[in-house]
C-alpha atoms as a PDB file:
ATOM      1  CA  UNK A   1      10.786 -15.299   8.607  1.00  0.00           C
ATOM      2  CA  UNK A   2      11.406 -11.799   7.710  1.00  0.00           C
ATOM      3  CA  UNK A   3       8.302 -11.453   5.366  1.00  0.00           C
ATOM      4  CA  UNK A   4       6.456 -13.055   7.924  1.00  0.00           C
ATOM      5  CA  UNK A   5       7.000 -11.202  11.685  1.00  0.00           C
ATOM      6  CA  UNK A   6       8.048 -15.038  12.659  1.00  0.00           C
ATOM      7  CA  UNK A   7       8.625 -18.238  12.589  1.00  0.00           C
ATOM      8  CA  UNK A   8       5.354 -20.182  13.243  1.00  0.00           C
ATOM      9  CA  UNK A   9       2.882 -17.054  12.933  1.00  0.00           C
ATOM     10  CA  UNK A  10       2.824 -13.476  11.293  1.00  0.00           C
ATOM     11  CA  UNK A  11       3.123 -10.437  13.479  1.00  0.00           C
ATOM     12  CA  UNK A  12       1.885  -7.008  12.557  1.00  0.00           C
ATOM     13  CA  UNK A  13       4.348  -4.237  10.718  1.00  0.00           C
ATOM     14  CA  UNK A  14       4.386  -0.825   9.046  1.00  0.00           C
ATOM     15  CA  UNK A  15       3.114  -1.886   4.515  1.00  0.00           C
ATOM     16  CA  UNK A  16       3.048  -0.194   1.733  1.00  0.00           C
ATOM     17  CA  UNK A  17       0.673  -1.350  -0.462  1.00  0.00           C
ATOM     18  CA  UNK A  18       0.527  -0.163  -4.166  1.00  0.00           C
ATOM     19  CA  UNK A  19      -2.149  -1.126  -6.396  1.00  0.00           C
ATOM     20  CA  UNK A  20      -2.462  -0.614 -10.336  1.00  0.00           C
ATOM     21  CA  UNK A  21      -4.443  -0.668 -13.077  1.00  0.00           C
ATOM     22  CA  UNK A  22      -3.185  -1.194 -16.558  1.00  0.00           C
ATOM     23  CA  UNK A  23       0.141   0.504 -14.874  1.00  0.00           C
ATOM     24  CA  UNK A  24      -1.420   3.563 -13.571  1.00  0.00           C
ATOM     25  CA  UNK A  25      -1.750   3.179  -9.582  1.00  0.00           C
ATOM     26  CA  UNK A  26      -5.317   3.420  -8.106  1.00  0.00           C
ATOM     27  CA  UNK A  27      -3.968   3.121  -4.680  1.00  0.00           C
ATOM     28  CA  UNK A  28      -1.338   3.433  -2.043  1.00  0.00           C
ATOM     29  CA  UNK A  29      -2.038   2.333   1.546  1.00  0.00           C
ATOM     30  CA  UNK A  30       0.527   3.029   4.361  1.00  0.00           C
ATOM     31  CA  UNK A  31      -0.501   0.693   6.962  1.00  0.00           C
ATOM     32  CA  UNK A  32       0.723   1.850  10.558  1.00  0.00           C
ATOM     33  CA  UNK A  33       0.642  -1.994  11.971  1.00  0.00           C
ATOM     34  CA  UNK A  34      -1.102  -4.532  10.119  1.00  0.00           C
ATOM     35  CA  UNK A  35      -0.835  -7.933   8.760  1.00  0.00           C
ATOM     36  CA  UNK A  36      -1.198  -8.333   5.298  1.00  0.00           C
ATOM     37  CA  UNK A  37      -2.392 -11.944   4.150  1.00  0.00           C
ATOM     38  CA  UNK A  38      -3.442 -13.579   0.536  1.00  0.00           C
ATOM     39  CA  UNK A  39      -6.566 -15.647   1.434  1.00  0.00           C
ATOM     40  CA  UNK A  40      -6.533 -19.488   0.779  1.00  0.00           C
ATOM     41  CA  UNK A  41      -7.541 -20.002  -2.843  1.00  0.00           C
ATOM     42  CA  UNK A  42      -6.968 -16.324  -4.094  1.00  0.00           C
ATOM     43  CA  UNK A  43      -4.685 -14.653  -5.812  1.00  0.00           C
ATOM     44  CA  UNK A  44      -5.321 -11.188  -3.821  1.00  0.00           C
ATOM     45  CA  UNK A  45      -4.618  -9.549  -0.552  1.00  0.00           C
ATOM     46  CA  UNK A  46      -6.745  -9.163   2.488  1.00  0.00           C
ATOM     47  CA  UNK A  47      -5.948  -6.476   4.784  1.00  0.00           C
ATOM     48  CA  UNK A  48      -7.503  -3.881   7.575  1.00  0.00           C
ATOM     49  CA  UNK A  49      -7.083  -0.292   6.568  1.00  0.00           C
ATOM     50  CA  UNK A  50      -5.562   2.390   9.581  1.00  0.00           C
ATOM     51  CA  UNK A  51      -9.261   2.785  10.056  1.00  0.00           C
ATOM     52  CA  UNK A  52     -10.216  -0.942  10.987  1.00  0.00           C
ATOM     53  CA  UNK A  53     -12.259  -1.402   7.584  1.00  0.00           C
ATOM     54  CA  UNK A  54     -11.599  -4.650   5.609  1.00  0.00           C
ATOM     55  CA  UNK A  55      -9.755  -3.831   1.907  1.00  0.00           C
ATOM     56  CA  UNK A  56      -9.337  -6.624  -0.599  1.00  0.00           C
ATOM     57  CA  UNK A  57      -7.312  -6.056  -3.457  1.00  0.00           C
ATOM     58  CA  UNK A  58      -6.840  -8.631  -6.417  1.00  0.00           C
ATOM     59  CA  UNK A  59      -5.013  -7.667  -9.868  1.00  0.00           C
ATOM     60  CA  UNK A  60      -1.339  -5.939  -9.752  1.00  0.00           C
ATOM     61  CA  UNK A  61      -0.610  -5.146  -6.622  1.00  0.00           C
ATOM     62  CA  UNK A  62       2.639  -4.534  -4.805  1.00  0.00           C
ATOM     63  CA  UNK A  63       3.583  -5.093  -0.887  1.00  0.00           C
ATOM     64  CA  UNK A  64       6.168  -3.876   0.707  1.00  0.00           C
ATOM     65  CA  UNK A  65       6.660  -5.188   4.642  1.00  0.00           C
ATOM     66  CA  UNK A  66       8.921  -2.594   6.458  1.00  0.00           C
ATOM     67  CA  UNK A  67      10.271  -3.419   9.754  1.00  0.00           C
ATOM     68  CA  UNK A  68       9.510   0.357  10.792  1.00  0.00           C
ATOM     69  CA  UNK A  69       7.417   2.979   9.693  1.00  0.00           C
ATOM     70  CA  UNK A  70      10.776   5.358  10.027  1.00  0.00           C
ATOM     71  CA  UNK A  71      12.429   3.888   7.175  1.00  0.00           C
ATOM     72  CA  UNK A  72      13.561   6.148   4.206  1.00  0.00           C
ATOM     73  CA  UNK A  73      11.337   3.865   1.732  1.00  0.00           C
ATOM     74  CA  UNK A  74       7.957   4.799   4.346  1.00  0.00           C
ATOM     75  CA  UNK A  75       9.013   8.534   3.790  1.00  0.00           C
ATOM     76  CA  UNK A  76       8.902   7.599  -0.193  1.00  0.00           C
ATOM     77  CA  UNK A  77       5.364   6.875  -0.337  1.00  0.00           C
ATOM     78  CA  UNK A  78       1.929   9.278   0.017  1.00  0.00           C
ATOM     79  CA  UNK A  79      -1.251   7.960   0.708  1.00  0.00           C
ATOM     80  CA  UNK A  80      -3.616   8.146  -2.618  1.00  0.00           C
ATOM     81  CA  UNK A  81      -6.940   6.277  -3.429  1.00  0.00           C
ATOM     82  CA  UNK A  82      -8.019   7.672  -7.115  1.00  0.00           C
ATOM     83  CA  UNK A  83     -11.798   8.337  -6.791  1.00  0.00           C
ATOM     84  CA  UNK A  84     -11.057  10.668  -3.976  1.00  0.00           C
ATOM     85  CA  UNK A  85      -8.637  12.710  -6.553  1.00  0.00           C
ATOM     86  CA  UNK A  86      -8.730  15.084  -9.857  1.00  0.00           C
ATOM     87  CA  UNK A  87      -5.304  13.911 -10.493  1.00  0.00           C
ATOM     88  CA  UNK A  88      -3.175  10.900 -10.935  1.00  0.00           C
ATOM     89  CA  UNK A  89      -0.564   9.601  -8.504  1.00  0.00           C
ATOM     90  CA  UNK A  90       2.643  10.619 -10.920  1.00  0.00           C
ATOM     91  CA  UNK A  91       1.241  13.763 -11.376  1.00  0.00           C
ATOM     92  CA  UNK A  92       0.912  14.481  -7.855  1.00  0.00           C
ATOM     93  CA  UNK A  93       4.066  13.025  -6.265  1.00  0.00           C
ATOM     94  CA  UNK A  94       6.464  13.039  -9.409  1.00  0.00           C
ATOM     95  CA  UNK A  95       9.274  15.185  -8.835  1.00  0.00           C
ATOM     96  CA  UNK A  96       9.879  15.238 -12.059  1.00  0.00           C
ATOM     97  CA  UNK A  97       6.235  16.864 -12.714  1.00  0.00           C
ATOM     98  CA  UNK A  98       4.367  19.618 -11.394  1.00  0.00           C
ATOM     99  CA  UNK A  99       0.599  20.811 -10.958  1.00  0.00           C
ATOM    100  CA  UNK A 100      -0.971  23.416 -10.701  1.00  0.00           C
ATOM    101  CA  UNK A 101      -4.389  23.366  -8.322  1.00  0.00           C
ATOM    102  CA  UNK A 102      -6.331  26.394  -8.725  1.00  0.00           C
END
């Protein structure tokens, strides 16, 4: 019920959705209010983006349903999509690591 929204249907909620690549992530989504759903047949997840714009995802991914966007996990987690960066995920958020953008 909890991973759900419900007991007979799902109900929207605050995700974080991580995907990877040979264990480096490509993406992080932080969904405002969205259901999050593996399609008949598939191994992958079908979701709308905060923009209304169909993402599928197949391959290593992670989802975390939060039952508020205010949680300390939410606060955790930065957006990322790799082709829009020069830099990887770790190297950005990593506390352990810094950059340097010039």
């Amino acid at each position: 019920m909890e991973s759900n929204g419900g007991m007979i249907c799902s109900s929207k909620a605050p995700y974080i959705i991580v995907n990877q690549s040979g264990g480096i992530i490509m993406d992080v989504y932080k969904l405002n209010n969205a259901i999050v759903q593996s399609p008949d047949g598939s191994d992958g997840w079908l979701f709308l983006n905060n923009e209304g714009n169909p993402i599928y995802l197949g391959g290593d991914v992670k989802t975390i349903r939060l039952k508020n966007k205010y949680s300390t996990l939410w606060k955790k987690y930065n957006e990322y999509h790799m082709e829009n960066e020069i830099f990887s995920y770790r190297e950005l958020y990593n506390r352990s690591g810094s950059v340097t953008i010039e």
